[in-house]
C-alpha atoms as a PDB file:
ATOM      1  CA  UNK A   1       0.000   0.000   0.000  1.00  0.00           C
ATOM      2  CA  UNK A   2       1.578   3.211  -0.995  1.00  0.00           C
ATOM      3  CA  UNK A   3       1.294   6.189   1.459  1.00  0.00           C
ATOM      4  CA  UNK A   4      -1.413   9.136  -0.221  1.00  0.00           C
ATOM      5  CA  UNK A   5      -3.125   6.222  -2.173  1.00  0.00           C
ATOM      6  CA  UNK A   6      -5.825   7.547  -4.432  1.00  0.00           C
ATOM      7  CA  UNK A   7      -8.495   5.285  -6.108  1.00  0.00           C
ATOM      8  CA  UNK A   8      -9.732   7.707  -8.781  1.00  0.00           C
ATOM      9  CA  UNK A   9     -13.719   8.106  -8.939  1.00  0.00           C
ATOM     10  CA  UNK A  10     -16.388  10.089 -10.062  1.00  0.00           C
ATOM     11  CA  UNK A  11     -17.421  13.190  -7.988  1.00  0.00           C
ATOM     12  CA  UNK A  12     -20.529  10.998  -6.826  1.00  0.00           C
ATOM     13  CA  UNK A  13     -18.443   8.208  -5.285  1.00  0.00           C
ATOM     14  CA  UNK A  14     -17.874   8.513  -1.229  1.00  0.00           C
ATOM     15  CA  UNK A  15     -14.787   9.378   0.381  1.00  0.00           C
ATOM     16  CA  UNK A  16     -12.901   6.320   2.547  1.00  0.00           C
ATOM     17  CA  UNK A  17     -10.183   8.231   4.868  1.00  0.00           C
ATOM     18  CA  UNK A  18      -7.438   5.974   5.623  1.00  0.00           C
ATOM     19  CA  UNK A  19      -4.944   6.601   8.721  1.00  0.00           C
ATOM     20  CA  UNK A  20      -2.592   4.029   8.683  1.00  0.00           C
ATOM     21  CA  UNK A  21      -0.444   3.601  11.311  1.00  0.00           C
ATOM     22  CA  UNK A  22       2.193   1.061  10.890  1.00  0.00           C
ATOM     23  CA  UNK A  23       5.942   0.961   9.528  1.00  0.00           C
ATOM     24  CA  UNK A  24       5.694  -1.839   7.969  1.00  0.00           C
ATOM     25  CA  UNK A  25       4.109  -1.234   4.268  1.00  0.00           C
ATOM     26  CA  UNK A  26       3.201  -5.241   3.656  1.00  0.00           C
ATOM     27  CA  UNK A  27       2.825  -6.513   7.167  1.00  0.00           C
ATOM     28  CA  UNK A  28      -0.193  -7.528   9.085  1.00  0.00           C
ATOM     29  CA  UNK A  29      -1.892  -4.246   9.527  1.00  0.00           C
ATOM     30  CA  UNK A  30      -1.579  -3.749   5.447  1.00  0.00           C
ATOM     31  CA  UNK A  31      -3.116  -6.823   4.898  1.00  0.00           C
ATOM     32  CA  UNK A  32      -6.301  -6.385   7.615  1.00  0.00           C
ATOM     33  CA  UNK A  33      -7.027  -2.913   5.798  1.00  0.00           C
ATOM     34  CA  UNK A  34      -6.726  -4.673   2.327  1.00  0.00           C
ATOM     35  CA  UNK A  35      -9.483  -7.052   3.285  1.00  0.00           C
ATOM     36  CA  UNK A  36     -11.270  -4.275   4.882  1.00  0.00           C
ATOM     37  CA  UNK A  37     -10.992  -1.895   1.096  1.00  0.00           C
ATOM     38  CA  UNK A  38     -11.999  -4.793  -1.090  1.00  0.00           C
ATOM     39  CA  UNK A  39     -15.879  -4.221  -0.826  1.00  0.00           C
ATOM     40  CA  UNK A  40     -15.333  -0.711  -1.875  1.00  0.00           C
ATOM     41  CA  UNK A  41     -13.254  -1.219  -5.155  1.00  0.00           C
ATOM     42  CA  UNK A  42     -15.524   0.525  -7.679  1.00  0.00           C
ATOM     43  CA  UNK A  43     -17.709   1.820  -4.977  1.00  0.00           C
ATOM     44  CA  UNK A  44     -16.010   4.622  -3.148  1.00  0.00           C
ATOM     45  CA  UNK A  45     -12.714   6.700  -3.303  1.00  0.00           C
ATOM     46  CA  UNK A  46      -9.947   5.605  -0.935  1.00  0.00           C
ATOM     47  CA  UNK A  47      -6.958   8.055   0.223  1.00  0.00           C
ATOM     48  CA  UNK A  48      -4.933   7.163   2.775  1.00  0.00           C
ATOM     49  CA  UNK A  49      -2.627   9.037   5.966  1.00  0.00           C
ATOM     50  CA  UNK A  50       0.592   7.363   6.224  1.00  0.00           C
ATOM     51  CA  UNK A  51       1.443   8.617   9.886  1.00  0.00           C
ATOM     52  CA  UNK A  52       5.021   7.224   9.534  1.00  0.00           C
ATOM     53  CA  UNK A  53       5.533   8.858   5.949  1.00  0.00           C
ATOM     54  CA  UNK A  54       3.662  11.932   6.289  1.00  0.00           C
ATOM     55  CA  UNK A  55       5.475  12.501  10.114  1.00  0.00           C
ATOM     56  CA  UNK A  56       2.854  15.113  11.685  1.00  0.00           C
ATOM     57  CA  UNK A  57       4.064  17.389  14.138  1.00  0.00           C
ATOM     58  CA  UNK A  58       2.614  16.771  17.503  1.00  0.00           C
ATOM     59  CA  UNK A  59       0.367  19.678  19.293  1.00  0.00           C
ATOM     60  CA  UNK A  60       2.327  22.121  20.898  1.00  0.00           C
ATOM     61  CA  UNK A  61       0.063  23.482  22.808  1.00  0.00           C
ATOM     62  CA  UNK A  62       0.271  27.197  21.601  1.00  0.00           C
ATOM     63  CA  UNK A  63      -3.676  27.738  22.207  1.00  0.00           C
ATOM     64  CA  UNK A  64      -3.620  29.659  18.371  1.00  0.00           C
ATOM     65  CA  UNK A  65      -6.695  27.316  18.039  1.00  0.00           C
ATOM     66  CA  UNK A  66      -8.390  28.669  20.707  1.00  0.00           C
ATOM     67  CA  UNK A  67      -8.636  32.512  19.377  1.00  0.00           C
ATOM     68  CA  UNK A  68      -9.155  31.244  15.684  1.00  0.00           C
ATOM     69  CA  UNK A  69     -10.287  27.921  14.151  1.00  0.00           C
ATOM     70  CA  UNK A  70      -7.063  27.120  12.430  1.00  0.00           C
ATOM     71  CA  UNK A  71      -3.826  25.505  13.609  1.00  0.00           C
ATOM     72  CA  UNK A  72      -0.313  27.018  14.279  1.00  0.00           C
ATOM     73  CA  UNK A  73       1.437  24.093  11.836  1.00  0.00           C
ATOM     74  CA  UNK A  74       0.174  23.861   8.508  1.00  0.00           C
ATOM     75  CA  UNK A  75       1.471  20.330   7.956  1.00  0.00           C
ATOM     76  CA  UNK A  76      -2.222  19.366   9.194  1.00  0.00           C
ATOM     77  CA  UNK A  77      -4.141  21.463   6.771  1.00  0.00           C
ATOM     78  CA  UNK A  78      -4.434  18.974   3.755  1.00  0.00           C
ATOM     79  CA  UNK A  79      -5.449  16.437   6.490  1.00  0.00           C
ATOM     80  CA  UNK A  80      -7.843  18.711   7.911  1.00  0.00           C
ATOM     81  CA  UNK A  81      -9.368  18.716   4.388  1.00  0.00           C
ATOM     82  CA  UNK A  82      -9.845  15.457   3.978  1.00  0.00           C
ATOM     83  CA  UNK A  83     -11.252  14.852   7.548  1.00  0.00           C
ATOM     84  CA  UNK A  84     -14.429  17.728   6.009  1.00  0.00           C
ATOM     85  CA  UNK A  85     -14.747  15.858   2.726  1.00  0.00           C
ATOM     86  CA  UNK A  86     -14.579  11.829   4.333  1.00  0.00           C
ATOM     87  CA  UNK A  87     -17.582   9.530   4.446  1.00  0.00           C
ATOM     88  CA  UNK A  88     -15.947   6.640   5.934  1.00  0.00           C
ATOM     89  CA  UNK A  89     -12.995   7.214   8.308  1.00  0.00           C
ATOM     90  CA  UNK A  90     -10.667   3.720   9.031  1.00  0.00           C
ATOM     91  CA  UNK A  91      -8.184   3.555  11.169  1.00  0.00           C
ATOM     92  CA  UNK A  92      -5.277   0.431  10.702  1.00  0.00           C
ATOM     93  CA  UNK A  93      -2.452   0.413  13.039  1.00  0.00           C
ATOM     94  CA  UNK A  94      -1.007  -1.938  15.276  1.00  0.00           C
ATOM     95  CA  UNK A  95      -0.379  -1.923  18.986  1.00  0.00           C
ATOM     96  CA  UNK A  96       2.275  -0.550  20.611  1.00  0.00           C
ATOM     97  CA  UNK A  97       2.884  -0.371  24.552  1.00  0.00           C
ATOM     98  CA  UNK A  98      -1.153  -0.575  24.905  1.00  0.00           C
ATOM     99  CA  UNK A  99      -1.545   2.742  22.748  1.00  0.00           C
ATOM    100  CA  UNK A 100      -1.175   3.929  18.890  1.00  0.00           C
ATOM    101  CA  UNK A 101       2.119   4.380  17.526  1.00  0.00           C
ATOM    102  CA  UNK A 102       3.358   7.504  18.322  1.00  0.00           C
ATOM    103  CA  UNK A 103       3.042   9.169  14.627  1.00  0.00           C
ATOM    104  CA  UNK A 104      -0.328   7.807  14.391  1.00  0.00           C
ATOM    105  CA  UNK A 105      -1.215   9.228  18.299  1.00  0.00           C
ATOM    106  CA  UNK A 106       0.709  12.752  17.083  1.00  0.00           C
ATOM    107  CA  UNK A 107      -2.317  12.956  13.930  1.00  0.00           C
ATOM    108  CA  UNK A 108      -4.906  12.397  16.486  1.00  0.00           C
ATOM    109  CA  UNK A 109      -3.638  14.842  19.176  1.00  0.00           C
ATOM    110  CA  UNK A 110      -3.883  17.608  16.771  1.00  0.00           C
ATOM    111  CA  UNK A 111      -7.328  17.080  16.502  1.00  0.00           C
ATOM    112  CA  UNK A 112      -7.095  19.301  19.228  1.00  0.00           C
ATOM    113  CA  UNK A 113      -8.418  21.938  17.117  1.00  0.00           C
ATOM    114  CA  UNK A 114     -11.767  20.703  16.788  1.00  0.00           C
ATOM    115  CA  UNK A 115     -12.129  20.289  20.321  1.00  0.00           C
ATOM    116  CA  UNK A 116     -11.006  24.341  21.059  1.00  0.00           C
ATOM    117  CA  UNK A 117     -13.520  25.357  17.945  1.00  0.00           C
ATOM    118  CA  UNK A 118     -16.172  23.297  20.048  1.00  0.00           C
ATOM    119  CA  UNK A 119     -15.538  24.537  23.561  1.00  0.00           C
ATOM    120  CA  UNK A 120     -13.685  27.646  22.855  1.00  0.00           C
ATOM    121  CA  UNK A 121     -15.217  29.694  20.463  1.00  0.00           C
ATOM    122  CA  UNK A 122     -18.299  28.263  20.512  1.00  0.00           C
ATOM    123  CA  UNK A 123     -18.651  26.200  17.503  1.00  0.00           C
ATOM    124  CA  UNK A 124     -21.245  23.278  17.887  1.00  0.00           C
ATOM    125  CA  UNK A 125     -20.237  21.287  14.847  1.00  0.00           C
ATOM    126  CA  UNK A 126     -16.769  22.179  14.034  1.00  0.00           C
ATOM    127  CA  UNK A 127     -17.215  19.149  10.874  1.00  0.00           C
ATOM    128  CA  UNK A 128     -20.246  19.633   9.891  1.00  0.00           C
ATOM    129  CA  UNK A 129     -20.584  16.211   7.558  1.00  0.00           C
ATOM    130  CA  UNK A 130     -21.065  13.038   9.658  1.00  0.00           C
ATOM    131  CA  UNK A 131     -18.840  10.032   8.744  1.00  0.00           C
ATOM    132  CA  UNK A 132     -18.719   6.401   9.749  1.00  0.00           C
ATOM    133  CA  UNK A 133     -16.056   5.028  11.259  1.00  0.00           C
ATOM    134  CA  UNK A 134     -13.898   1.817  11.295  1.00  0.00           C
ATOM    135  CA  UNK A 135     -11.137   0.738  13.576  1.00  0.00           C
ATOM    136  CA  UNK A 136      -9.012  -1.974  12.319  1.00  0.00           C
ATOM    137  CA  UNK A 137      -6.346  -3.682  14.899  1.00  0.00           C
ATOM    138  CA  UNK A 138      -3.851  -5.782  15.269  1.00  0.00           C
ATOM    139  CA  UNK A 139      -1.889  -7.091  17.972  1.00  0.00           C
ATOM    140  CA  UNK A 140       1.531  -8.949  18.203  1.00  0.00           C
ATOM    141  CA  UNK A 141      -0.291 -10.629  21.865  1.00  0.00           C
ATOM    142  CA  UNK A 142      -2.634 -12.677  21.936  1.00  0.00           C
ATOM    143  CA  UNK A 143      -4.794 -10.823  24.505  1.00  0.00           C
ATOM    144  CA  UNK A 144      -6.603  -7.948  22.967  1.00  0.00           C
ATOM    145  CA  UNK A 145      -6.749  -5.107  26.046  1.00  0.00           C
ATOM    146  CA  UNK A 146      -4.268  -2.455  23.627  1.00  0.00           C
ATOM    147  CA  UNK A 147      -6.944  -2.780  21.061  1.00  0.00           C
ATOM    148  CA  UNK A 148      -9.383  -1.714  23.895  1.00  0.00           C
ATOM    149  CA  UNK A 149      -7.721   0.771  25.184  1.00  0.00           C
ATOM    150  CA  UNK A 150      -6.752   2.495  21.538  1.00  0.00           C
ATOM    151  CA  UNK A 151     -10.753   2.625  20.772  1.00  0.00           C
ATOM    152  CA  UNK A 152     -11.144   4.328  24.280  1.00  0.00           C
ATOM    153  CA  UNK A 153      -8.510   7.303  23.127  1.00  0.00           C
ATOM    154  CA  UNK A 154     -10.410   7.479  19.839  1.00  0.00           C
ATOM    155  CA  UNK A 155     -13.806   8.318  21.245  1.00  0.00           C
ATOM    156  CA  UNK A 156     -13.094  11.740  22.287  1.00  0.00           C
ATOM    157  CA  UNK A 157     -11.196  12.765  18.754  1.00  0.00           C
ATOM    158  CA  UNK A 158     -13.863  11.107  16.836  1.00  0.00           C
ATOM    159  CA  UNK A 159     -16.769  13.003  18.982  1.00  0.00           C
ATOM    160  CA  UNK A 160     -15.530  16.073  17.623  1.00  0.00           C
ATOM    161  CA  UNK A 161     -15.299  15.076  14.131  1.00  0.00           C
ATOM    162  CA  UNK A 162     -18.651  14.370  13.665  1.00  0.00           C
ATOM    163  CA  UNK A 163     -17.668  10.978  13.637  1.00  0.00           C
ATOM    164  CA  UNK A 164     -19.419   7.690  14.819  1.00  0.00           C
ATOM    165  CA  UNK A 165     -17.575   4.009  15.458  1.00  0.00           C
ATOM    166  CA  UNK A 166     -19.300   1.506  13.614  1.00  0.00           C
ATOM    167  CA  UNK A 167     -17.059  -1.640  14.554  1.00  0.00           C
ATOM    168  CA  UNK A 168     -13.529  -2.692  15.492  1.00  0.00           C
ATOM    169  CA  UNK A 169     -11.474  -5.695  14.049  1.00  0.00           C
ATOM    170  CA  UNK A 170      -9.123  -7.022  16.194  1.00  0.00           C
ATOM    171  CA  UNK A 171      -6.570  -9.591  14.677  1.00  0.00           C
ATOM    172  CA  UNK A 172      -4.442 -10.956  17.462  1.00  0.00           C
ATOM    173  CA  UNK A 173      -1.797 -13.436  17.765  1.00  0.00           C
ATOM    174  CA  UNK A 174       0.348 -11.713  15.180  1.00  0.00           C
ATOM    175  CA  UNK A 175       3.397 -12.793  16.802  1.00  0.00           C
ATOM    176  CA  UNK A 176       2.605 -16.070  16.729  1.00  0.00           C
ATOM    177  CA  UNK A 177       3.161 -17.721  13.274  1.00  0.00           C
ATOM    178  CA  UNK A 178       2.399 -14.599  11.785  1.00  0.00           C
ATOM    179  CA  UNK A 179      -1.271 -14.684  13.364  1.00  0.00           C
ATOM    180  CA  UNK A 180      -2.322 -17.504  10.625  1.00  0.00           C
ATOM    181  CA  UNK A 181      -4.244 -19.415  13.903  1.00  0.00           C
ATOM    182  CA  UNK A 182      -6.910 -15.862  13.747  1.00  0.00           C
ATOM    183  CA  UNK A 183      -6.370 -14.705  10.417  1.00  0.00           C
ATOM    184  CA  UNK A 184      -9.425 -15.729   8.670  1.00  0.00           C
ATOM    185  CA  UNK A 185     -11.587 -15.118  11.270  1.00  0.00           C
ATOM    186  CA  UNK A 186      -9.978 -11.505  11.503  1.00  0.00           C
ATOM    187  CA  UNK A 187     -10.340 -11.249   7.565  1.00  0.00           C
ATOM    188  CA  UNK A 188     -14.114 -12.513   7.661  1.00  0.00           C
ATOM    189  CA  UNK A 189     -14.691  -9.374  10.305  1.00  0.00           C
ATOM    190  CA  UNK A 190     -13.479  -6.832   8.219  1.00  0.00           C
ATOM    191  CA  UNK A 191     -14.754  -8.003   5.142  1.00  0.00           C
ATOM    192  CA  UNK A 192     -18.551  -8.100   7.322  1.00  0.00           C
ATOM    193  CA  UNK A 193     -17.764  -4.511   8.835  1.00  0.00           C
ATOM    194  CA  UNK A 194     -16.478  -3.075   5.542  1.00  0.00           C
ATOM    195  CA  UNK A 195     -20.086  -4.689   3.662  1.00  0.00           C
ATOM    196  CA  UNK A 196     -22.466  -3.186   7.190  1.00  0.00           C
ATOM    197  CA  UNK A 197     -20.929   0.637   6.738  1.00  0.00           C
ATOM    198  CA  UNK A 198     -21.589  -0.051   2.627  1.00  0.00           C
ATOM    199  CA  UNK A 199     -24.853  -0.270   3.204  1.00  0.00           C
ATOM    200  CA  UNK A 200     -25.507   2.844   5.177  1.00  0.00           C
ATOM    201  CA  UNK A 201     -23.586   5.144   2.588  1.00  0.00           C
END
């Protein structure tokens, strides 16, 4: 999967926002989120957030987006974009100490400025379109409490984005003979989860 990944479409199709958060470009997170895309090849455009390629600044705390709705660093803006324009927001990444990987986390805490344009000046719906969303997870253990905990620290970013959890896929065990002992069962779930948010677009 290549970082910025555009599936051309017409100006009808729906927008699937990718944030994918692992180093690894053909590894076990890749492949969950290519099961996950296959039910909308043809159906819906796809774009996708490398967090390690695209290497986000984290917030800084400089309160800019409390006065105005904008953010100090531009390196978000183009992101920001495609958070207004999404349908569908996924999320891929793997676990790391019981938490996103720290590019991936850096994205999400500059969300940030959605939460001052709610609370601070005053703006109810800082994104006003709604969007679906999808978590996709996978985990080198075989007990599943990071994947938990990451769709905890989610909730608040996504609350603010207009933005409402459909499902999470958990595929765990990946350290274990490459997870093959839960990998059809994890491919079935976000095949099932990609078809159930199809339906509502």
């Amino acid at each position: 999967m290549h970082a910025d990944a555009v599936r051309e479409g017409s100006p009808e199709q729906k927008l699937v926002l990718v944030f994918f958060g692992s180093p690894n470009q053909n590894g076990t997170t890749a492949a969950l989120l290519h099961e996950f895309l296959k039910p909308f090849e043809g159906f819906a455009r796809v774009e996708t957030v490398d967090a390690y390629e695209r290497n986000i600044a984290p917030c800084i705390a400089c309160n800019v987006c409390a006065g105005e709705e904008r953010c100090s660093q531009p390196d978000f803006d183009d992101i920001d974009a495609l958070i207004r324009a999404a349908d569908v927001i996924v999320v891929a990444t793997p676990v790391y100490n019981l938490s996103l990987p720290a590019p991936l986390k850096a994205i999400f805490d500059r969300t940030q400025r959605y939460f001052a344009a709610r609370f601070s000046l005053g703006i109810p719906n800082p994104v006003e379109k709604h969007k679906t969303a999808a978590l996709l997870v996978t985990c080198g253990s075989r007990d599943c409490e990071g994947a938990q905990i990451i769709s905890r620290q989610l909730k608040p970013a996504f609350s603010v984005i207009n933005t409402a959890m459909e499902d999470m896929v958990v595929w765990p065990g990946t350290d274990f003979d490459g997870g093959r002992e839960t990998l059809k069962k994890a491919q079935k779930s976000a095949r099932d989860l990609a078809l159930a948010i199809q339906c509502e677009l």
